[in-house]
Protein backbone atom coordinates (compact mmCIF):
# COMPACT_ATOMS: atom_id res chain seq x y z
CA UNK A 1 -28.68 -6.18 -3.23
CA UNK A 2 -27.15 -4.86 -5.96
CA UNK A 3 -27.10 -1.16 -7.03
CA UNK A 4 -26.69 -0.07 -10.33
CA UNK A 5 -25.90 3.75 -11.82
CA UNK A 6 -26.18 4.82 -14.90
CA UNK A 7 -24.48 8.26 -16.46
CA UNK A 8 -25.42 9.03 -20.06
CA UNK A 9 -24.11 11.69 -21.90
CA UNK A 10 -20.98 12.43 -20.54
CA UNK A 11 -17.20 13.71 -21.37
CA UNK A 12 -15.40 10.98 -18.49
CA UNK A 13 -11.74 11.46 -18.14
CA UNK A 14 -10.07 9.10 -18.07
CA UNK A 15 -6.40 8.09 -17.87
CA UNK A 16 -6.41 6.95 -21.44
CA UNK A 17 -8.22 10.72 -22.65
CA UNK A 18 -11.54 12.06 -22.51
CA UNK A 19 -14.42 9.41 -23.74
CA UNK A 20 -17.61 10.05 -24.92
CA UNK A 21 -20.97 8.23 -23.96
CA UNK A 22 -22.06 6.63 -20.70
CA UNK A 23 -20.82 5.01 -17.71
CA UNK A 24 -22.41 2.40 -15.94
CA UNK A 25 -21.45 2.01 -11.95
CA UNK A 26 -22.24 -1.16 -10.09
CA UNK A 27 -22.27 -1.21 -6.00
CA UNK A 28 -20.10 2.04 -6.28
CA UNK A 29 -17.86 1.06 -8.67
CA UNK A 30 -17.25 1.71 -12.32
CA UNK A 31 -17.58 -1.37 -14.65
CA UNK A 32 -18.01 0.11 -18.08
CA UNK A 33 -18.04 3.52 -20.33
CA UNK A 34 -19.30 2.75 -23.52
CA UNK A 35 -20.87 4.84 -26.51
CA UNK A 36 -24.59 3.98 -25.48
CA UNK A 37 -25.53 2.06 -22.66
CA UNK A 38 -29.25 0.21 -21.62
CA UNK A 39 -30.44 2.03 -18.67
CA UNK A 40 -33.59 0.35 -18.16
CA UNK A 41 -32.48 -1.86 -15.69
CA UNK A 42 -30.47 0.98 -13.46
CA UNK A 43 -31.48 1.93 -10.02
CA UNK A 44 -30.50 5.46 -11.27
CA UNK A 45 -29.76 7.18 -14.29
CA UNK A 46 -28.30 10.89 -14.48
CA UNK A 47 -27.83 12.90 -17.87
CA UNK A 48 -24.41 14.54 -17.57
CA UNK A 49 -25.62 16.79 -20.31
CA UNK A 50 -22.25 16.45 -22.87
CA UNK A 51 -20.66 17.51 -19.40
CA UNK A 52 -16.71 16.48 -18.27
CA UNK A 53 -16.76 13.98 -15.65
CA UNK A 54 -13.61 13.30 -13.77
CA UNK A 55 -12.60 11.52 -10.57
CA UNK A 56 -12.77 12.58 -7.19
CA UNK A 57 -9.44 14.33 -6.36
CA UNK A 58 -7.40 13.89 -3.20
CA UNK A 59 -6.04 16.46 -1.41
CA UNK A 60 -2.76 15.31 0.15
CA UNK A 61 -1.60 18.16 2.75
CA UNK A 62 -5.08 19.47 4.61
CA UNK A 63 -4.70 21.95 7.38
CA UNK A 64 -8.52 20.70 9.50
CA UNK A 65 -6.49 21.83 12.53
CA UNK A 66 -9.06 20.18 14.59
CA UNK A 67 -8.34 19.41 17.49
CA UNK A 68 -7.11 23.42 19.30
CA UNK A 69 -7.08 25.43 16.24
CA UNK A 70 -10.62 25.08 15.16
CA UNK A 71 -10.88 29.21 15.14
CA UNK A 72 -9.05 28.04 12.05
CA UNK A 73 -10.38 25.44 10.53
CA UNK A 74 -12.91 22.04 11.33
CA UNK A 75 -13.69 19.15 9.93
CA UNK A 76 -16.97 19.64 9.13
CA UNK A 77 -15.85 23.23 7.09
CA UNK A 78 -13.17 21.52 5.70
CA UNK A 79 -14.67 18.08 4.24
CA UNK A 80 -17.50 20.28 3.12
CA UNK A 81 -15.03 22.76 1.44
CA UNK A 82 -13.21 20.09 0.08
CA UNK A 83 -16.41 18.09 -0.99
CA UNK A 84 -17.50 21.33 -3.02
CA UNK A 85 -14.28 21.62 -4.82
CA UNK A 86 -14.46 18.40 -5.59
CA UNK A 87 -12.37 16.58 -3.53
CA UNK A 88 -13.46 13.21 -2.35
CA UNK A 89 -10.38 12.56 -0.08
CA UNK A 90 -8.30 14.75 2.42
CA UNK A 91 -4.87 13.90 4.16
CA UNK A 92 -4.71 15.69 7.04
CA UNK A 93 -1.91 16.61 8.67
CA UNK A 94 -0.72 16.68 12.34
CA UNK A 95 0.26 20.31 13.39
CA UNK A 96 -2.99 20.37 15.74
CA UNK A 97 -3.46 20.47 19.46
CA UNK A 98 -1.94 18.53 20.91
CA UNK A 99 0.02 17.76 17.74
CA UNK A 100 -0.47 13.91 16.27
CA UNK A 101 2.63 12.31 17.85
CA UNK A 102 1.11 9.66 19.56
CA UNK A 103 -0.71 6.47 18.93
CA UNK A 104 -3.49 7.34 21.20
CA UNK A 105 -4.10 10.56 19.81
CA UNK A 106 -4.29 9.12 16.60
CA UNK A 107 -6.77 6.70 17.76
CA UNK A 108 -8.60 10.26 18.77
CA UNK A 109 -8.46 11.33 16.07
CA UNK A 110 -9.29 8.77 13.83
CA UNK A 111 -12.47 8.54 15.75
CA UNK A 112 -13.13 12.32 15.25
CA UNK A 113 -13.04 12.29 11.38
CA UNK A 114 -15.13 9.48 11.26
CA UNK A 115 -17.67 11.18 13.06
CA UNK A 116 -17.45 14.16 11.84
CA UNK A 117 -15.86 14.18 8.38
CA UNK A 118 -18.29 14.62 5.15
CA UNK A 119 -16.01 12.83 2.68
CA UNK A 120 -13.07 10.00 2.72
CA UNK A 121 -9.71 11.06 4.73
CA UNK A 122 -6.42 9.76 5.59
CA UNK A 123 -4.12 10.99 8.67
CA UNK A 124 -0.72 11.78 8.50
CA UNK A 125 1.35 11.33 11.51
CA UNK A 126 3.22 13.30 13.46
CA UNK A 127 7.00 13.28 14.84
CA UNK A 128 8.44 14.58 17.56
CA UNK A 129 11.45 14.14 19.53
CA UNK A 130 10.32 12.99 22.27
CA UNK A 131 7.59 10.35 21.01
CA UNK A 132 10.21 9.02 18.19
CA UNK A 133 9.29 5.16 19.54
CA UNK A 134 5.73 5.94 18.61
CA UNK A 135 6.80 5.28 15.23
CA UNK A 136 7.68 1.71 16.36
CA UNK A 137 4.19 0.91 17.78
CA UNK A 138 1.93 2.87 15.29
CA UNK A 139 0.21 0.56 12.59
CA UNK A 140 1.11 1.90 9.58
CA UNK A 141 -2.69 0.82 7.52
CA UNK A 142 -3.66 3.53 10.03
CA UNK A 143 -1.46 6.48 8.38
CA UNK A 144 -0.29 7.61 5.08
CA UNK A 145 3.14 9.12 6.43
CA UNK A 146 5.22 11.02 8.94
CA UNK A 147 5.60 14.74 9.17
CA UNK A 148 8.70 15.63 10.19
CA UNK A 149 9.27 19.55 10.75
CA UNK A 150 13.28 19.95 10.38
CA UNK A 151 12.64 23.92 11.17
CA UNK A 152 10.90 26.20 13.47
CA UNK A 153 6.96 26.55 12.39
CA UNK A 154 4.93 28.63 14.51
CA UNK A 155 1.87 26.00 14.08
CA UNK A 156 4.11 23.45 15.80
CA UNK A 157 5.97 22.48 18.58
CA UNK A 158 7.41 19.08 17.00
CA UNK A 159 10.28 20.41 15.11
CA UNK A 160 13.14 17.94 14.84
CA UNK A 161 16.42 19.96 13.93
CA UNK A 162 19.00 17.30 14.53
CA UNK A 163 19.86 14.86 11.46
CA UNK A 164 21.00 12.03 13.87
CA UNK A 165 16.96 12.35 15.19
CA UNK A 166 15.83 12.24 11.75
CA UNK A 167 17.87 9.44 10.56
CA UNK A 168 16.22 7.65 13.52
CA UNK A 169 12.75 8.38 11.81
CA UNK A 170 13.81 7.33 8.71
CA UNK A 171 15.54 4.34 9.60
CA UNK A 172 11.82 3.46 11.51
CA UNK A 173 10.05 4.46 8.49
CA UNK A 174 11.81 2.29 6.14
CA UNK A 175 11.66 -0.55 8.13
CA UNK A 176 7.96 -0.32 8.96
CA UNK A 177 6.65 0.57 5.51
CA UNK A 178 5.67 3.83 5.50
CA UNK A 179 6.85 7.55 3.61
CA UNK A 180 8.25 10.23 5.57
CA UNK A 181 6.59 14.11 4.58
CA UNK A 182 9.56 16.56 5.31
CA UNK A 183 9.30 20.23 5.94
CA UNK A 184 12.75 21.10 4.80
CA UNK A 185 14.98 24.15 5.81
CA UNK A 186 18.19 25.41 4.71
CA UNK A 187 19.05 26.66 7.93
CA UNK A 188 18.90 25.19 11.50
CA UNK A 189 19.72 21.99 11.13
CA UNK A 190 22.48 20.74 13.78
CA UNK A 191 24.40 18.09 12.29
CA UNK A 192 24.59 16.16 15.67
């Protein structure tokens, strides 16, 4: 059955500039924003009251440190934070414990968020020396990256300080379609 919304009155940003008038939303997605719309035949109307309406923003490096660190930060806290602020989307990352280097953990926690997590999320992998070949079995439709930690971090133990190890995880990356997230350093490196 189809489900139709109707906001009247409304400043919507869009890509193009801010429009005025209403915006008409059809089985959760936007079809129109025109100066007046007919709102008779809406499942639900809602004045905006000349208000700005934007998009749901994504937040692309979240710390839900779930699992280990949740003296921290949880899910739930975190995709309700981010909910508030108006976030509709967190990438979490994969300095937890046990760190997201493996496929089965991320199965784990993919399972987690969607049990747990109050708005839309994304996982970024981990790396780690030891589990670089997880990066050859992980599907990448269930990631939106790697971490790779090129210096000490005291929130994690995966820290990857040779270049010829990196190259290796870039080399997969490319290959398999997905980015690489690097936190850099100036220092530490070994060129090995």
């Amino acid at each position: 059955m189809t489900q139709k919304t109707i906001i009247t009155n409304g400043k919507f940003v869009t890509p193009l500039g801010v429009k005025h008038g209403d915006l008409e939303i059809v089985d959760g997605k936007i079809v129109s924003i025109a100066e007046k719309l007919q709102t008779q035949k809406s499942d639900l109307v809602f004045d905006a009251g000349n208000r700005y309406v934007l998009p749901g923003l994504i937040e692309t490096h979240g710390h839900f440190r779930e699992p280990g660190f949740e003296h921290k930060e949880d899910i739930v806290h975190g995709t309700r934070a981010a909910l508030a602020g108006g976030f509709t989307t967190v990438f979490d990352m994969p300095n937890t414990k046990p760190p997201i280097t493996a496929v089965l953990l991320l199965k784990d926690q993919i399972a987690r968020y969607k049990e747990k997590s109050y708005c839309d999320f994304a996982i970024n992998f981990g790396s780690a020396v030891e589990n670089i070949l997880e990066l050859e079995i992980v599907d990448p439709r269930d990631i939106t990256g790697v971490k790779v930690f090129t210096a000490g971090h005291q929130t994690t133990p995966t820290t990857i300080p040779k270049l010829s190890d990196q190259a290796k995880i870039w080399e997969i990356a490319a290959r398999r379609g997905f980015p690489v997230l690097v936190y850099p350093s100036s220092s530490g490196l070994q060129l090995i």
